[in-house]
Protein backbone atom coordinates (compact mmCIF):
# COMPACT_ATOMS: atom_id res chain seq x y z
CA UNK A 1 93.62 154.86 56.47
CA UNK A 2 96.18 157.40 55.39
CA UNK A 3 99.20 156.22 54.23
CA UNK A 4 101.43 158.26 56.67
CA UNK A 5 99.38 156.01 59.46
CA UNK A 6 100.18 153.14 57.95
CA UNK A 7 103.60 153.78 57.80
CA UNK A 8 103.59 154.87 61.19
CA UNK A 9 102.29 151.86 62.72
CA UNK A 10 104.94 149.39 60.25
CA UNK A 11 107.28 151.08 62.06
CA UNK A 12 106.11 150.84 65.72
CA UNK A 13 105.85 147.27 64.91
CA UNK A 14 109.05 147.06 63.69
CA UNK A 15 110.15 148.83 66.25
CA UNK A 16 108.26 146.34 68.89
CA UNK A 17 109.52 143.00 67.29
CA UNK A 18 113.16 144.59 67.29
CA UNK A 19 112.68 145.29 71.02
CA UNK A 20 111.48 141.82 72.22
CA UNK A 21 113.54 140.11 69.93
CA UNK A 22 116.52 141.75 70.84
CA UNK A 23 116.09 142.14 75.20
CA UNK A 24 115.38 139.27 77.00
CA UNK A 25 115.19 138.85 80.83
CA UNK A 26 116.64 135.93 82.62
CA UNK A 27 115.02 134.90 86.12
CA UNK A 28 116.19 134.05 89.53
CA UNK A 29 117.34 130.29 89.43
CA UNK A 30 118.16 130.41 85.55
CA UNK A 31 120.87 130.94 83.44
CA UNK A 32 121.28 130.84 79.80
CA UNK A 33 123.40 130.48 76.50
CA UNK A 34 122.79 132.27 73.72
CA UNK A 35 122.74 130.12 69.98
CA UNK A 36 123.50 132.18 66.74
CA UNK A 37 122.84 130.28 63.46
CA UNK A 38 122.70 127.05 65.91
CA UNK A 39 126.12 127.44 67.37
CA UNK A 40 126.56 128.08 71.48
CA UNK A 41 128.44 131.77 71.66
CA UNK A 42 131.69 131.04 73.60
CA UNK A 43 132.74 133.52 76.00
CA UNK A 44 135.66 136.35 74.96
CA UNK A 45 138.76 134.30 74.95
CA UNK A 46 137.62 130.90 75.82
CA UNK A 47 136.10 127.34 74.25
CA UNK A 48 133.63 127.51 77.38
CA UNK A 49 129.93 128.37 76.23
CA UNK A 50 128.95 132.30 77.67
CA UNK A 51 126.75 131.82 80.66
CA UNK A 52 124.43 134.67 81.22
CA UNK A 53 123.20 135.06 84.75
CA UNK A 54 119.74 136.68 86.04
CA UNK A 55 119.13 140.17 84.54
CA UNK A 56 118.04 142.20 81.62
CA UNK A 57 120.26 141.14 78.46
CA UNK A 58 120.94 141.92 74.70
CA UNK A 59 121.00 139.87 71.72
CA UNK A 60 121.33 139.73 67.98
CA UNK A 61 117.77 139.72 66.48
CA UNK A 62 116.49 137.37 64.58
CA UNK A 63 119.82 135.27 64.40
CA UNK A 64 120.32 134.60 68.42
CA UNK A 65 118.04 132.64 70.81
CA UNK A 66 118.72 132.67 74.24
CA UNK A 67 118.43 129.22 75.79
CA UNK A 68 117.37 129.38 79.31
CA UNK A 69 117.73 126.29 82.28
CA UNK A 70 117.00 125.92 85.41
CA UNK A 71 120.31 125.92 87.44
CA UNK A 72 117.95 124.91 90.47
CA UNK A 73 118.38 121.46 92.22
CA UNK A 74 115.59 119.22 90.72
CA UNK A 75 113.70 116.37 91.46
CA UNK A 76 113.67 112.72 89.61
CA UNK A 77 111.46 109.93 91.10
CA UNK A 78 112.16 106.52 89.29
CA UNK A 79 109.68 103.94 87.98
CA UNK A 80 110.14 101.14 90.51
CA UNK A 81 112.25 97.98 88.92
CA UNK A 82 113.63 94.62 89.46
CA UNK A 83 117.04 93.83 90.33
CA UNK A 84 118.91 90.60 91.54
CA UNK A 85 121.06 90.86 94.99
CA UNK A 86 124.07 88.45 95.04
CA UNK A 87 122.11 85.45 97.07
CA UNK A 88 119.78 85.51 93.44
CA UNK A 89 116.86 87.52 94.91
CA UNK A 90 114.81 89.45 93.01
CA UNK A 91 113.57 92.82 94.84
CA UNK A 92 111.87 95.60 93.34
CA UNK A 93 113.30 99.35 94.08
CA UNK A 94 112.59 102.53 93.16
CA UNK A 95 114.63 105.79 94.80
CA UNK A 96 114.27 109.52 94.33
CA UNK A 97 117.18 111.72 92.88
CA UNK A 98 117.82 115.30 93.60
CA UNK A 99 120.70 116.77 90.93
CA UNK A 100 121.34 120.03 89.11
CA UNK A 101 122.76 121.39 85.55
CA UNK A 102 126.47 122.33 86.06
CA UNK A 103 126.98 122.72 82.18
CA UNK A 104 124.85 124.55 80.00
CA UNK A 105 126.53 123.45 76.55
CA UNK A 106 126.56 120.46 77.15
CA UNK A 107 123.15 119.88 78.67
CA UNK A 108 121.92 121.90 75.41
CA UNK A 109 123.33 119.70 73.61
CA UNK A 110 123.06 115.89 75.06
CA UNK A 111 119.42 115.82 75.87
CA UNK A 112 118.23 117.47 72.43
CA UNK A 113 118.13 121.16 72.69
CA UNK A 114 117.64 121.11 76.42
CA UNK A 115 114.64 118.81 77.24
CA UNK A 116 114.66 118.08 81.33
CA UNK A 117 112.26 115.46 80.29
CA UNK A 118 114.78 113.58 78.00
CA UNK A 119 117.68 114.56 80.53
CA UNK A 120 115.74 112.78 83.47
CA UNK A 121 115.21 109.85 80.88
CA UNK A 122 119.16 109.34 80.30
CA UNK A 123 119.48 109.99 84.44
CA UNK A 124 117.22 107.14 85.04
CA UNK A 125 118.54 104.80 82.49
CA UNK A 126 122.33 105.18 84.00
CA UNK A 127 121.13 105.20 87.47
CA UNK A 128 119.01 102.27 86.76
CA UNK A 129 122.20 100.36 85.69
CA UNK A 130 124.88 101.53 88.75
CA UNK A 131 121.86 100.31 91.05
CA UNK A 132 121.90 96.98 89.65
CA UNK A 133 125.51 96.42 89.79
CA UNK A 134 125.48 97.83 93.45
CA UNK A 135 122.87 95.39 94.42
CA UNK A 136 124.31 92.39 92.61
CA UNK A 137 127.21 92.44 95.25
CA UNK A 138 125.30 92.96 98.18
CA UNK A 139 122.63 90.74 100.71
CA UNK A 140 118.53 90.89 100.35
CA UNK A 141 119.77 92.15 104.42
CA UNK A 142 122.71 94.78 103.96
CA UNK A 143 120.75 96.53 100.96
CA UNK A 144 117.65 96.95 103.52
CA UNK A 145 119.63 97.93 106.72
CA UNK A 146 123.41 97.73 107.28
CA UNK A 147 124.48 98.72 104.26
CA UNK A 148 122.08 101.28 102.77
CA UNK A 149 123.61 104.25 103.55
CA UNK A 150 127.11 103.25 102.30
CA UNK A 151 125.06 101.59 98.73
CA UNK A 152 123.20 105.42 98.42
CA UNK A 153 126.23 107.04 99.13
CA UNK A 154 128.21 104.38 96.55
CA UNK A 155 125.71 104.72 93.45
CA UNK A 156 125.72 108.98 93.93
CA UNK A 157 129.77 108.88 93.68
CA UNK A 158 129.41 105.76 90.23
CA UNK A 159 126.66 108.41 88.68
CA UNK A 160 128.64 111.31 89.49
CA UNK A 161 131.98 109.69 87.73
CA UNK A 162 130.34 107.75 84.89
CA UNK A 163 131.19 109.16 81.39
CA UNK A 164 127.46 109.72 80.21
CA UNK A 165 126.38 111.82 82.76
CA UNK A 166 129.57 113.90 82.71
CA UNK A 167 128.47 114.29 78.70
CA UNK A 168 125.09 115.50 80.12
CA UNK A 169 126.40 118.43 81.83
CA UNK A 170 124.80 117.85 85.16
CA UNK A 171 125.58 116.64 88.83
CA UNK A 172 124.05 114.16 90.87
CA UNK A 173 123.32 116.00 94.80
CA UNK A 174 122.15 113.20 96.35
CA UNK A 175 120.45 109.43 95.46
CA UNK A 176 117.83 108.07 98.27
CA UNK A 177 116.32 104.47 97.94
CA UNK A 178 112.52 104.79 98.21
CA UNK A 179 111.42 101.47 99.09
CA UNK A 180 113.22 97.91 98.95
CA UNK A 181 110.88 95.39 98.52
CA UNK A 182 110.07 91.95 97.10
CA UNK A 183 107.96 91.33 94.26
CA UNK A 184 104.89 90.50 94.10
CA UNK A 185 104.87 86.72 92.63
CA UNK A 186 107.34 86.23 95.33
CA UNK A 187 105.57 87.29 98.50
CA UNK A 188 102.94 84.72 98.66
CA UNK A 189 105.53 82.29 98.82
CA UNK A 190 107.41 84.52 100.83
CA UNK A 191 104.69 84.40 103.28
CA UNK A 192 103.69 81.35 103.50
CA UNK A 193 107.31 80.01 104.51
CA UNK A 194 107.43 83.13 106.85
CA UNK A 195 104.14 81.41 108.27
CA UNK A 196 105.27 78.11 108.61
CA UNK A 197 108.42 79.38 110.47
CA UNK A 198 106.23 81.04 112.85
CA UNK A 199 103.83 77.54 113.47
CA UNK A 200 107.28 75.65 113.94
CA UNK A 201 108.39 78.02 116.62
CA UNK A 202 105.35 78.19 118.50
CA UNK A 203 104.85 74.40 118.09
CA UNK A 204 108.56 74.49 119.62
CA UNK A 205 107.78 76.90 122.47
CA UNK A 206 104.59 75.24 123.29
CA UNK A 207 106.16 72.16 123.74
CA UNK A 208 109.22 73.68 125.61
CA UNK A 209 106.55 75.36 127.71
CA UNK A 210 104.82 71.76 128.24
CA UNK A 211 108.33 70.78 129.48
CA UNK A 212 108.91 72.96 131.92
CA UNK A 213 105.54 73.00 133.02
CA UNK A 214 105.79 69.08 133.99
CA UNK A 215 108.85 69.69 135.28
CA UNK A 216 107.43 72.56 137.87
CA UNK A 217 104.35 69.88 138.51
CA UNK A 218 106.48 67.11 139.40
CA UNK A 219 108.42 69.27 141.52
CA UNK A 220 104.94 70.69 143.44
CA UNK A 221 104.00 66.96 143.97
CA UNK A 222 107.13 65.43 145.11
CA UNK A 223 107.24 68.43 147.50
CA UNK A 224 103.45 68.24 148.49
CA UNK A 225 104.37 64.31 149.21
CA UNK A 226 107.13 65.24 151.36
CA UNK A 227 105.14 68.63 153.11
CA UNK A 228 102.27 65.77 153.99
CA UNK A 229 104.49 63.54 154.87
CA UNK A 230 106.49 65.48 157.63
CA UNK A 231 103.10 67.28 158.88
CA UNK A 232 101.81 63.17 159.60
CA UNK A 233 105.20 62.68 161.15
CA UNK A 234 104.84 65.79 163.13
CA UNK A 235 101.10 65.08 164.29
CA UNK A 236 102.08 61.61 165.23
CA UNK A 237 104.90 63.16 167.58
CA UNK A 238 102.64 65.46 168.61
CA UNK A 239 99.79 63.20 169.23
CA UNK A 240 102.23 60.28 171.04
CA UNK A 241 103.00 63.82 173.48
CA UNK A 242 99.73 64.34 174.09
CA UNK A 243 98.56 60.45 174.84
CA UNK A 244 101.99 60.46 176.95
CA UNK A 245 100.90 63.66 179.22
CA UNK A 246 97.05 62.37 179.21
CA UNK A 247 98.20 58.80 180.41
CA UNK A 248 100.29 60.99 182.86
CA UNK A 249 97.11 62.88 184.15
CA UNK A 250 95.15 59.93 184.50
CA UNK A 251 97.56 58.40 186.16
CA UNK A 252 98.09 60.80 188.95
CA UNK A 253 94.53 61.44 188.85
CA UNK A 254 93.73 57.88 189.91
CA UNK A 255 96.39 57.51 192.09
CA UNK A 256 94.85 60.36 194.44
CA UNK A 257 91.50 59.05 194.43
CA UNK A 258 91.25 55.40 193.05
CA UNK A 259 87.27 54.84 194.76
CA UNK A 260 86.04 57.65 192.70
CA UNK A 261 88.10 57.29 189.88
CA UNK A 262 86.39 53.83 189.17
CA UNK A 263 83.19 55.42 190.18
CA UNK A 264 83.78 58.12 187.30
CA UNK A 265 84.73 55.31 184.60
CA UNK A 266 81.95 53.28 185.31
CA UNK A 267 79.29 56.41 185.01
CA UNK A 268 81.02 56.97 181.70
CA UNK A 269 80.68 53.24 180.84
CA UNK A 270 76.98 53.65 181.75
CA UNK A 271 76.50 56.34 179.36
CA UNK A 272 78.31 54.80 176.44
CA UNK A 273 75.99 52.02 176.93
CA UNK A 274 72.72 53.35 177.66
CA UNK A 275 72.95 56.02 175.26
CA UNK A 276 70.48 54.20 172.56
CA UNK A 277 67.09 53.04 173.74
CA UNK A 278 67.20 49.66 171.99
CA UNK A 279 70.81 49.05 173.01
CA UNK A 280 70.92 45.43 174.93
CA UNK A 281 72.81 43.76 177.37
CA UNK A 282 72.90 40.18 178.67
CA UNK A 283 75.31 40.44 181.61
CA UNK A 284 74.61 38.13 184.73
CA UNK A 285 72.94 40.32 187.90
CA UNK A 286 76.36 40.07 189.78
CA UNK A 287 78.37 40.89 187.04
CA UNK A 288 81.39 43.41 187.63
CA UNK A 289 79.51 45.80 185.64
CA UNK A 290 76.39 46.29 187.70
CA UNK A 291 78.27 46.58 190.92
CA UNK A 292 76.83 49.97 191.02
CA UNK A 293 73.74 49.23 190.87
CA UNK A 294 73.20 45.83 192.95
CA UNK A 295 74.37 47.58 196.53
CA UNK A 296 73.85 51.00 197.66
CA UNK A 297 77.49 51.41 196.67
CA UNK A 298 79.26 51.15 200.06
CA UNK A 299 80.57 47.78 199.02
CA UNK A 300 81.04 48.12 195.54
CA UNK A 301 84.51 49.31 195.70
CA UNK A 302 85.68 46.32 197.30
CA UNK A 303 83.83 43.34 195.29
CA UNK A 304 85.98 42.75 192.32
């Protein structure tokens, strides 16, 4: 190779490592500080760090480096956790965290050089500590219904105001509790009272059940006692009616007619009698009874 080439292509190369070392580009959702000799630039007149916002930019070679974030809202999830509610219950929680860098500086420089991944491990530690003290004063009840809103609400405003995360340059949008649960050692016991509760109030029901029941089956019989007894009542007034008219009938009946009435009554006493083949009677031949039968009947009216 000639040494004119050579010299050609130290210079393009020069030329390329000035040009990427010296333009940078910062993206959509980012913004950056720029560090000379490890010290944040400040802006023209100020002790605030220079924030540079999305575009094509310029720096020093070699001797700047332009620190980029993501000014984004992001994400944490926390590793669930014990704490102790003010009637001494443990529960285990774990919530989700949505927050954002508000100061570059100062996120650069709390969480080592700008590592998210140390910045959501400070987040978590502080968060993990307002979350206990919020519980601590509150129910196993009001931090699962009543109160929750007002608690999430409570620990985003403590986060938002305590000193560390002020020193990490960032803002807490919004805290939401994930799950609120007790743990696991304690919800076999948990269970088995919650079971026992339940057999003591069925027990209870059945037997208030039994109660009424006997109550409603007395009542049926004492009213089955007194339906019977005013449906005898009634038959026997009905029945005295109907011997009264029949007596009645029989009466006028006889008085119209008193040869053939007797006539008819003794045919029916014949019948009664006679009804059976091996039926037998020992009556004397002029008895009353065979009058019928001992005359050709003209006389039989008048023998008595």
């Amino acid at each position: 190779m000639k040494p004119i080439q050579s010299i050609l292509m130290a210079v393009v190369l020069l030329v390329v490592i000035f040009v990427f070392s010296t333009f940078y580009v910062v993206n959509e959702g980012q913004q950056a500080i720029v560090v000379r000799l490890g010290e944040v630039i400040k802006a023209n007149d100020s002790t605030e760090a220079k924030v540079v916002n999305p575009g094509l930019h310029m720096k020093l070679p070699v001797a700047d480096q332009a620190k980029k974030f993501d000014v984004r809202v992001l994400g944490l999830t926390s590793k669930p956790f014990n704490v102790l509610t003010a009637q001494q219950t443990f529960l285990t929680v774990d919530y989700y965290v949505k927050w954002r860098i508000t100061n570059l500086a100062l996120f650069y420089k709390s969480t080592n050089r700008g590592d998210v991944g140390r910045a959501e491990q400070l987040l978590e530690q502080n968060i993990n500590d307002i979350v206990r003290a919020e519980f601590g004063t509150h129910t196993s009840n009001q931090t699962i219904s009543s109160e929750r809103g007002r608690i999430m609400d409570s620990i985003k405003t403590k986060a938002n105001s305590l000193d560390k995360v002020k020193e990490m340059g960032v803002t807490v949008i919004d805290v939401r509790l994930k799950s609120v649960v007790l743990p696991q050692r304690v919800l076999k016991s948990v269970f088995s009272r919650m079971a026992s509760e339940r057999k003591q109030f069925a027990e209870n029901a059945r037997a208030e059940g039994n109660r009424v029941a006997e109550g409603i089956r007395a009542l049926a019989d004492q009213q089955v006692v007194i339906i019977k007894a005013q449906a005898r009542a009634d038959a026997a007034t009905i029945r005295a009616e109907g011997e009264k008219k029949a007596a009645e009938i029989y009466a006028t009946t006889y008085s119209k007619n008193p040869e053939f009435y007797s006539f008819y009554r003794s045919l029916e006493a014949y019948q009664s009698s006679f009804s059976n083949k091996g039926d037998l009677l020992v009556l004397k031949p002029d008895s009353q009874f065979f009058r019928y039968f001992n005359s050709d009947g003209k006389n039989a009216g008048h023998s008595s």
